[in-house]
PDB file of N, CA and C in Angstrom:
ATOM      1  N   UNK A   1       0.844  -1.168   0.000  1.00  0.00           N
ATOM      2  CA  UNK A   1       0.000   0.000   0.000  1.00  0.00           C
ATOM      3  C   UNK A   1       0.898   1.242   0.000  1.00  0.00           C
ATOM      4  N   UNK A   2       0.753   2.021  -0.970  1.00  0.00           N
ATOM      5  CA  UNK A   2       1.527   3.539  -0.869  1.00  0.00           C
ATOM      6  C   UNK A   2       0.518   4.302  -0.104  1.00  0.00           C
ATOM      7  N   UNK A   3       1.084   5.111   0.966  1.00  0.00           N
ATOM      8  CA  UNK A   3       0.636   6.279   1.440  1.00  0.00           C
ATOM      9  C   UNK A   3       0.925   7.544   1.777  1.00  0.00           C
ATOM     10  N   UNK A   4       0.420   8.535   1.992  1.00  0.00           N
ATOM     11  CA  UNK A   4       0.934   9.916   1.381  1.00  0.00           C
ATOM     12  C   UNK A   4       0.327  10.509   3.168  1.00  0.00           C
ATOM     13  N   UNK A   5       1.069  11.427   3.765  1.00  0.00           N
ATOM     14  CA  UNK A   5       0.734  12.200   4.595  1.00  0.00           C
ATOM     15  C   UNK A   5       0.744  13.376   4.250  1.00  0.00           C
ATOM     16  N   UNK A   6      -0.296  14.239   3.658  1.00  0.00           N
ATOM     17  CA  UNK A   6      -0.119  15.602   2.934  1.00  0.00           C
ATOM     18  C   UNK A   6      -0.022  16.678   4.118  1.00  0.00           C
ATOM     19  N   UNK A   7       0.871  18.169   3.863  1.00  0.00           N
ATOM     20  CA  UNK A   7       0.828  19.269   4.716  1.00  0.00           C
ATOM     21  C   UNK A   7       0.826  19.876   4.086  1.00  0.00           C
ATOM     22  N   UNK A   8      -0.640  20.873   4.965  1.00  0.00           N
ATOM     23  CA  UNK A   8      -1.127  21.902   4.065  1.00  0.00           C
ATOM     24  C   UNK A   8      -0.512  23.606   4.375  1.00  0.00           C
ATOM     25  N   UNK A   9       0.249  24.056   3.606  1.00  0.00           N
ATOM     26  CA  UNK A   9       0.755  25.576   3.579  1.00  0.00           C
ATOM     27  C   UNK A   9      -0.424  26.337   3.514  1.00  0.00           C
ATOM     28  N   UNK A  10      -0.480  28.089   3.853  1.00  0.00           N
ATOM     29  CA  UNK A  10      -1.496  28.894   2.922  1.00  0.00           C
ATOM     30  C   UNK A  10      -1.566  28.625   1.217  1.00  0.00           C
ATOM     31  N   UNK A  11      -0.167  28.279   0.762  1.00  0.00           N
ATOM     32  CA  UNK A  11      -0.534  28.526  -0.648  1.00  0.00           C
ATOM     33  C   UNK A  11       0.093  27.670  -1.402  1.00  0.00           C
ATOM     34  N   UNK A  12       0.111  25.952  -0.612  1.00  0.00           N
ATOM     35  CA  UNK A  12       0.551  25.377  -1.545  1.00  0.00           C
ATOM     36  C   UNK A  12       0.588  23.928  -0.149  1.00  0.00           C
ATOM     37  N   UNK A  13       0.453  22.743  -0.991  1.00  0.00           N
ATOM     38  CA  UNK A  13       0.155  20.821   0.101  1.00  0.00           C
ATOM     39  C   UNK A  13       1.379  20.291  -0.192  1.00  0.00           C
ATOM     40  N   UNK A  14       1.904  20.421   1.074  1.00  0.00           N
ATOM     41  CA  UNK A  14       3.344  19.439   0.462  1.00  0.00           C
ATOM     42  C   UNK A  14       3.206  18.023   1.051  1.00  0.00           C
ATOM     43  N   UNK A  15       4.184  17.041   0.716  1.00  0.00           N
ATOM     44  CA  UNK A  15       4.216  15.528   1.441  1.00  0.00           C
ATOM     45  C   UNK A  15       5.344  16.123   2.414  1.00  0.00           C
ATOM     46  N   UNK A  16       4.552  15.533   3.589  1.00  0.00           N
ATOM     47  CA  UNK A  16       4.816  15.556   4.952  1.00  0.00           C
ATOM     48  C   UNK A  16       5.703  14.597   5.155  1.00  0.00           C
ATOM     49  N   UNK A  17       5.436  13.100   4.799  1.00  0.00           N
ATOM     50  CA  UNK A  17       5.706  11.848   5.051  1.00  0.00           C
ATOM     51  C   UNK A  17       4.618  10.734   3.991  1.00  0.00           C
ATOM     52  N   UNK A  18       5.713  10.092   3.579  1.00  0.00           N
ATOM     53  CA  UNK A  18       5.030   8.982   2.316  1.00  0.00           C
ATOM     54  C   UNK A  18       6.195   7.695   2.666  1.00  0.00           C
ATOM     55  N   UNK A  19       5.366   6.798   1.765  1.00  0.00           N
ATOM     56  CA  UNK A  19       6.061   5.462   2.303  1.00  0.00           C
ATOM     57  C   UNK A  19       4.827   4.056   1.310  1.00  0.00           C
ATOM     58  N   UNK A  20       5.934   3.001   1.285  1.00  0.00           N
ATOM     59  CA  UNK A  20       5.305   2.166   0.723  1.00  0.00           C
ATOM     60  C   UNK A  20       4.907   0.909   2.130  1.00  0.00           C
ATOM     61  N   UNK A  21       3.857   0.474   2.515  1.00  0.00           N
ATOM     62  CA  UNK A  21       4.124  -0.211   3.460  1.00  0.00           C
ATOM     63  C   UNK A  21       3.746  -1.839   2.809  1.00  0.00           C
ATOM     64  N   UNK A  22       4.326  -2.344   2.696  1.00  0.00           N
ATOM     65  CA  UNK A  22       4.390  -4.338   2.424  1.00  0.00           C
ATOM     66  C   UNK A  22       5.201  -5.025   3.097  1.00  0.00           C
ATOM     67  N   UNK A  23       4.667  -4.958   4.673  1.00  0.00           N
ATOM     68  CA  UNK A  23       5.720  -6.126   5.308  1.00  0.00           C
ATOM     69  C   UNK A  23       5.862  -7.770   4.991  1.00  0.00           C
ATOM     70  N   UNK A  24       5.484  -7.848   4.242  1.00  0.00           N
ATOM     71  CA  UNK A  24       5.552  -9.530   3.239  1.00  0.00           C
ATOM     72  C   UNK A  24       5.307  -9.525   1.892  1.00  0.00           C
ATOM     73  N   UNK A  25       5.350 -10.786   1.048  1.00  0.00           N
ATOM     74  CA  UNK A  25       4.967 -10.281  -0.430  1.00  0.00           C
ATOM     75  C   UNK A  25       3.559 -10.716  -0.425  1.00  0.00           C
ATOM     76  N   UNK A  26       2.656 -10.699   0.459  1.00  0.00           N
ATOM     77  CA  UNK A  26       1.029 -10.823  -0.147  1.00  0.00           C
ATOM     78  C   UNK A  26       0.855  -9.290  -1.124  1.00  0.00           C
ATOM     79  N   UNK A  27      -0.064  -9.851  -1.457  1.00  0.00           N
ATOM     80  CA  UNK A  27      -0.819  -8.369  -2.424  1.00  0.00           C
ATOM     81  C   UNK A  27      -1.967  -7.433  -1.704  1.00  0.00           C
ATOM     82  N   UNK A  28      -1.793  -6.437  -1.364  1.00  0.00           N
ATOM     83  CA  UNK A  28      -2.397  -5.666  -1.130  1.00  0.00           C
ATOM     84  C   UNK A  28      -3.145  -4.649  -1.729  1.00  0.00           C
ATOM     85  N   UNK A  29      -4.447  -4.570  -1.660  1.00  0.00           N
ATOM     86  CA  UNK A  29      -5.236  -3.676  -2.299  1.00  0.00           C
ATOM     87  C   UNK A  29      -6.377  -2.579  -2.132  1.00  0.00           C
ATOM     88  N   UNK A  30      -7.154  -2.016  -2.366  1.00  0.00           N
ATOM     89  CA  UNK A  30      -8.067  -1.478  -1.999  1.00  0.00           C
ATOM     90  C   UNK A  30      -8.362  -0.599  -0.818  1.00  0.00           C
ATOM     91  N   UNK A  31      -7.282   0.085  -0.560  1.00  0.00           N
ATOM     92  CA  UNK A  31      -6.844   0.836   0.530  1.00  0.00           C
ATOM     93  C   UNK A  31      -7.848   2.052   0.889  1.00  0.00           C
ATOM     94  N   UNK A  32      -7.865   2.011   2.285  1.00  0.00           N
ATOM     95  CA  UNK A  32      -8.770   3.321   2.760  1.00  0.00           C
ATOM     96  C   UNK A  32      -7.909   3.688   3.819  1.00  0.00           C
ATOM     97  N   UNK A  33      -7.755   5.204   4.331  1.00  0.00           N
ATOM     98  CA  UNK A  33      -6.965   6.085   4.485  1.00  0.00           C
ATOM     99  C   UNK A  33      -7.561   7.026   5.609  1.00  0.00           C
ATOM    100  N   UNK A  34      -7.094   7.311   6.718  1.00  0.00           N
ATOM    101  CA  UNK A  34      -7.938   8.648   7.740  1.00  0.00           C
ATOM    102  C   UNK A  34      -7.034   8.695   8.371  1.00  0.00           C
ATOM    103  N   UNK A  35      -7.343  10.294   8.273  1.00  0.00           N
ATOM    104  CA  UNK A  35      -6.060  11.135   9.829  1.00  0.00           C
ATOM    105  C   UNK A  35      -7.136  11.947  10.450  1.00  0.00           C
ATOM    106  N   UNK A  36      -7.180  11.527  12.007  1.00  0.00           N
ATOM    107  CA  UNK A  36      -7.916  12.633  12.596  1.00  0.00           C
ATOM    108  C   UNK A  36      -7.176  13.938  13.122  1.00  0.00           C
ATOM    109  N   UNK A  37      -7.819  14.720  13.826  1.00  0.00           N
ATOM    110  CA  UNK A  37      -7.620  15.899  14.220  1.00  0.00           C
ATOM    111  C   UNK A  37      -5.967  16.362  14.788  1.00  0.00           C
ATOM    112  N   UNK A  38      -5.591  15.064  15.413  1.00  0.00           N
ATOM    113  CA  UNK A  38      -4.531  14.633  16.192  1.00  0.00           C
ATOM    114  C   UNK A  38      -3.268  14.453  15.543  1.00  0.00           C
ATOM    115  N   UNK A  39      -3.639  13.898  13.980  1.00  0.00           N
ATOM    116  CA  UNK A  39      -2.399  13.848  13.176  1.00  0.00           C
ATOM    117  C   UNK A  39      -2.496  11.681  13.088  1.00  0.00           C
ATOM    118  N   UNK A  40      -3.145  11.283  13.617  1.00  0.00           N
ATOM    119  CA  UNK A  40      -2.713   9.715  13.939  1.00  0.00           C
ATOM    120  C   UNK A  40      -3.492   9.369  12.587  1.00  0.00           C
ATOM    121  N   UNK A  41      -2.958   8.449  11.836  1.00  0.00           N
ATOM    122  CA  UNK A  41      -3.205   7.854  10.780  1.00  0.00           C
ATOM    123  C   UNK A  41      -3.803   6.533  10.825  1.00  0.00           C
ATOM    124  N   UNK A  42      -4.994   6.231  10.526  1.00  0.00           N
ATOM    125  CA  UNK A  42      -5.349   4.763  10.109  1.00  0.00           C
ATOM    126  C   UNK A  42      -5.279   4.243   8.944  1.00  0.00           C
ATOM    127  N   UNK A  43      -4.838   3.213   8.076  1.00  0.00           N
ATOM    128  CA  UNK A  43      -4.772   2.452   7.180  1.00  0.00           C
ATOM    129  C   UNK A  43      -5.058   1.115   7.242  1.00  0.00           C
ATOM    130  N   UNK A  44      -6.511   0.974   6.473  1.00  0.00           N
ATOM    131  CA  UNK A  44      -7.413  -0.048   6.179  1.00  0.00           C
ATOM    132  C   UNK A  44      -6.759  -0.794   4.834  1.00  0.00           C
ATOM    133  N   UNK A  45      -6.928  -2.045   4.197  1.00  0.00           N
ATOM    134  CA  UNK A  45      -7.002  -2.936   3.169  1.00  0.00           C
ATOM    135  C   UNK A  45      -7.726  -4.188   2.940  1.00  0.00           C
ATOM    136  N   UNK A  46      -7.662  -4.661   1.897  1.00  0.00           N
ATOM    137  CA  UNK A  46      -8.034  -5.667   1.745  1.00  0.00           C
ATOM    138  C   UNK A  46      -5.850  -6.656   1.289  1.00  0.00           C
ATOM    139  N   UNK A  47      -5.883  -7.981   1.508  1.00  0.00           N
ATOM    140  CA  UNK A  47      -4.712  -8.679   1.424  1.00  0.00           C
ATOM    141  C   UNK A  47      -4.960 -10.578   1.312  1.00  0.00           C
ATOM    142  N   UNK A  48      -4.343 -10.906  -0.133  1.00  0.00           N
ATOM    143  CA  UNK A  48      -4.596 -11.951  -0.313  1.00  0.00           C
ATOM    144  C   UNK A  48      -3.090 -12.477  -1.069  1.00  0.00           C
ATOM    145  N   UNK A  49      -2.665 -13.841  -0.902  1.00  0.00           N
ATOM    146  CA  UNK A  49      -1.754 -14.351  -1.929  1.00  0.00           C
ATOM    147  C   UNK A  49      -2.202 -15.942  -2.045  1.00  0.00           C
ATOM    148  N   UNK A  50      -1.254 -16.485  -2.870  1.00  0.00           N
ATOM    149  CA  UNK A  50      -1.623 -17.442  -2.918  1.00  0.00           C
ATOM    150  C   UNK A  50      -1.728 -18.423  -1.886  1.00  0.00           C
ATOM    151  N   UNK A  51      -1.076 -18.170  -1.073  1.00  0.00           N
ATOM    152  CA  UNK A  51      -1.030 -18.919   0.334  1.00  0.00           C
ATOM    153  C   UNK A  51      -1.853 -18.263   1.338  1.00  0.00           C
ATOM    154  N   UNK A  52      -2.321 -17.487   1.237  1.00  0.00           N
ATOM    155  CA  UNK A  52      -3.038 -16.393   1.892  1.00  0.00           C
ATOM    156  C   UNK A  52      -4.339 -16.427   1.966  1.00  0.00           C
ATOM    157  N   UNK A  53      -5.360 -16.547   2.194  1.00  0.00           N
ATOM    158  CA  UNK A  53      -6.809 -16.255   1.864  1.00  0.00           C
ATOM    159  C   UNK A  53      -7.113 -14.629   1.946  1.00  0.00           C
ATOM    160  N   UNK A  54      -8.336 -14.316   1.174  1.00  0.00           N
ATOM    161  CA  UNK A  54      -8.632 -12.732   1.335  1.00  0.00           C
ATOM    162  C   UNK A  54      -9.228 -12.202   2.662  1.00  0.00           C
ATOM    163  N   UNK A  55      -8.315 -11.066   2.973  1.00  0.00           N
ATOM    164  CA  UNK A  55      -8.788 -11.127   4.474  1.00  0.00           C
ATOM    165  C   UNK A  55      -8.564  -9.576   4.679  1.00  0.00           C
ATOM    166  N   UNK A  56      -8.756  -8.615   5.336  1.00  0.00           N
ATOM    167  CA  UNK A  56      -8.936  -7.412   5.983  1.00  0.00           C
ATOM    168  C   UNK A  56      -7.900  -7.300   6.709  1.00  0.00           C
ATOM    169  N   UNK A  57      -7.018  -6.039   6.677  1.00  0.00           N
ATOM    170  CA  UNK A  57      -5.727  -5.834   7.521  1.00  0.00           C
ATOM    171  C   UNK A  57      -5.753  -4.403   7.645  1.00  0.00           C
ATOM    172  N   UNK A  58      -5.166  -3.794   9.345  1.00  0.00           N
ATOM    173  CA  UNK A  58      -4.898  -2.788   9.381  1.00  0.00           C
ATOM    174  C   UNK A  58      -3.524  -2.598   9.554  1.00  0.00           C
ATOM    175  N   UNK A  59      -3.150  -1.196   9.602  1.00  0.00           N
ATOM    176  CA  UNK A  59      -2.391  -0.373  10.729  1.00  0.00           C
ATOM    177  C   UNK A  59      -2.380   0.908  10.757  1.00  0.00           C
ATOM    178  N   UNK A  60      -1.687   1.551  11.668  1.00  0.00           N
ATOM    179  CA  UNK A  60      -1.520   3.061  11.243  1.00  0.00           C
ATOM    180  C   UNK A  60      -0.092   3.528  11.997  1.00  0.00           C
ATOM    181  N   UNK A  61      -0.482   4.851  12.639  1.00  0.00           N
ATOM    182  CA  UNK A  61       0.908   5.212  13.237  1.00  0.00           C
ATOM    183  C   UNK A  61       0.339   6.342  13.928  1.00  0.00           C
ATOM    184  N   UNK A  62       0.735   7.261  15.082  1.00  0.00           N
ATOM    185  CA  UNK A  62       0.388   7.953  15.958  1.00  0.00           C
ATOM    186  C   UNK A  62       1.176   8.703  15.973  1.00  0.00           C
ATOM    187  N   UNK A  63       0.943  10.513  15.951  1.00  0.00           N
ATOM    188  CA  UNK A  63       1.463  11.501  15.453  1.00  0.00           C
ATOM    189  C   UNK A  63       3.291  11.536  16.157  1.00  0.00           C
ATOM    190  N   UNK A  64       3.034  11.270  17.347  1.00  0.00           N
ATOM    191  CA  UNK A  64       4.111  10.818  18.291  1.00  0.00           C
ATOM    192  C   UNK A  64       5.139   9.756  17.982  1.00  0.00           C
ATOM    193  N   UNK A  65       4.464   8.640  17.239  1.00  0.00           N
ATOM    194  CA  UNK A  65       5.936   7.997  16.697  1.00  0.00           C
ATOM    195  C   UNK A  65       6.750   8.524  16.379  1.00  0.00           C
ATOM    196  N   UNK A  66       8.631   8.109  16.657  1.00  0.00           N
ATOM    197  CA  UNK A  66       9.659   8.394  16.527  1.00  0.00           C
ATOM    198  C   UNK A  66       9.917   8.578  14.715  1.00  0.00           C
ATOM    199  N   UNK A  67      10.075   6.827  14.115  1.00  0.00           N
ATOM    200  CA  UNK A  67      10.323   6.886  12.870  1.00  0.00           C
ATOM    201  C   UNK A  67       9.408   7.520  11.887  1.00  0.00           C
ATOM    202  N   UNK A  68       9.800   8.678  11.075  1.00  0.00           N
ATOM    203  CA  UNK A  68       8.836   8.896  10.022  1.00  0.00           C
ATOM    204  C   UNK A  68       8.784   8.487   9.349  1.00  0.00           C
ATOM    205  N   UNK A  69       7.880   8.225   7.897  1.00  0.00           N
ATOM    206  CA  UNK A  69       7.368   7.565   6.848  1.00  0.00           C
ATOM    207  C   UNK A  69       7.257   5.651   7.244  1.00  0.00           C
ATOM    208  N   UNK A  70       7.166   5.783   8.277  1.00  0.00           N
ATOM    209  CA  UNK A  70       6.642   4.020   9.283  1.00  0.00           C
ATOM    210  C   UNK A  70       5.581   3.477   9.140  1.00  0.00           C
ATOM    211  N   UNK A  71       5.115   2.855   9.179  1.00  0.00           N
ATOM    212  CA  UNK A  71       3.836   2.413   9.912  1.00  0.00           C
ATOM    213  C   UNK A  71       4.041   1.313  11.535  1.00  0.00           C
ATOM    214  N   UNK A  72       3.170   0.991  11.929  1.00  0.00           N
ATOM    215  CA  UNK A  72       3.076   0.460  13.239  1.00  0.00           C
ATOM    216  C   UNK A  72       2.673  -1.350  12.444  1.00  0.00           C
ATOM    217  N   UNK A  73       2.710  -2.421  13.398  1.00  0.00           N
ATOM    218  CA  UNK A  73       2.944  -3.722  12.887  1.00  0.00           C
ATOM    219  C   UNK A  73       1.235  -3.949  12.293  1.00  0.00           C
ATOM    220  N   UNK A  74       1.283  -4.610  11.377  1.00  0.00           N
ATOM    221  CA  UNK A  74       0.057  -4.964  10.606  1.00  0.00           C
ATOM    222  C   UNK A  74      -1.092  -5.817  11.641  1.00  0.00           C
ATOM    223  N   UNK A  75      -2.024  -5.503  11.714  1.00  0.00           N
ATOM    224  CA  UNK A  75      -3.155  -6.668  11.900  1.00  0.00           C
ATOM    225  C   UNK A  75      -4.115  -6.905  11.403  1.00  0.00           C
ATOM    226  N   UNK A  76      -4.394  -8.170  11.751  1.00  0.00           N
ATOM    227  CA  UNK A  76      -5.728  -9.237  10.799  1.00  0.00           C
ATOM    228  C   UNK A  76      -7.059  -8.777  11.275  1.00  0.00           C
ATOM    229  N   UNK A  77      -7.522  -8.513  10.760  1.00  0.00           N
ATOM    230  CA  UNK A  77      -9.425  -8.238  10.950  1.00  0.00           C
ATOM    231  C   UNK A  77     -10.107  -9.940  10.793  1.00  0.00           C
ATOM    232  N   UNK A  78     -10.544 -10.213  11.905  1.00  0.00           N
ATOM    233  CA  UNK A  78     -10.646 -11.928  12.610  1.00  0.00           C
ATOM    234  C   UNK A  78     -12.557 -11.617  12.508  1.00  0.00           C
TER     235      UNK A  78
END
């Protein structure tokens, strides 16, 4: 999943922080995306391979994390 953390100037959106996140080679797709008020990022998908069945995965990252362009460890939607 590529994701983009945009910052907004008066007169112009720059990338804040971007990043590709695939901690394995399943395929990932269909991505949904939210930052609340706070700055903390959620990232929704869908993730299937051949060994894999299709299944729902999150993560995100919290404005406070150290590493930028990170995400936090993946989990399974059960």
């Amino acid at each position: 999943m590529r994701w983009y953390d945009p910052q907004s100037r008066r007169d112009a959106i720059d990338r804040y922080q971007q990043s590709t996140f695939s901690p394995d080679s399943s395929f990932r797709w269909m991505g949904s995306i939210a930052m609340d008020a706070d700055r903390d990022i959620a990232l929704g998908y869908s993730v299937s391979s051949a060994t894999v069945a299709p299944a729902i995965r999150y993560t995100g990252r919290l404005s406070g994390d150290v590493l930028a362009n990170t995400m936090q460890a993946e989990t399974t939607d059960r």
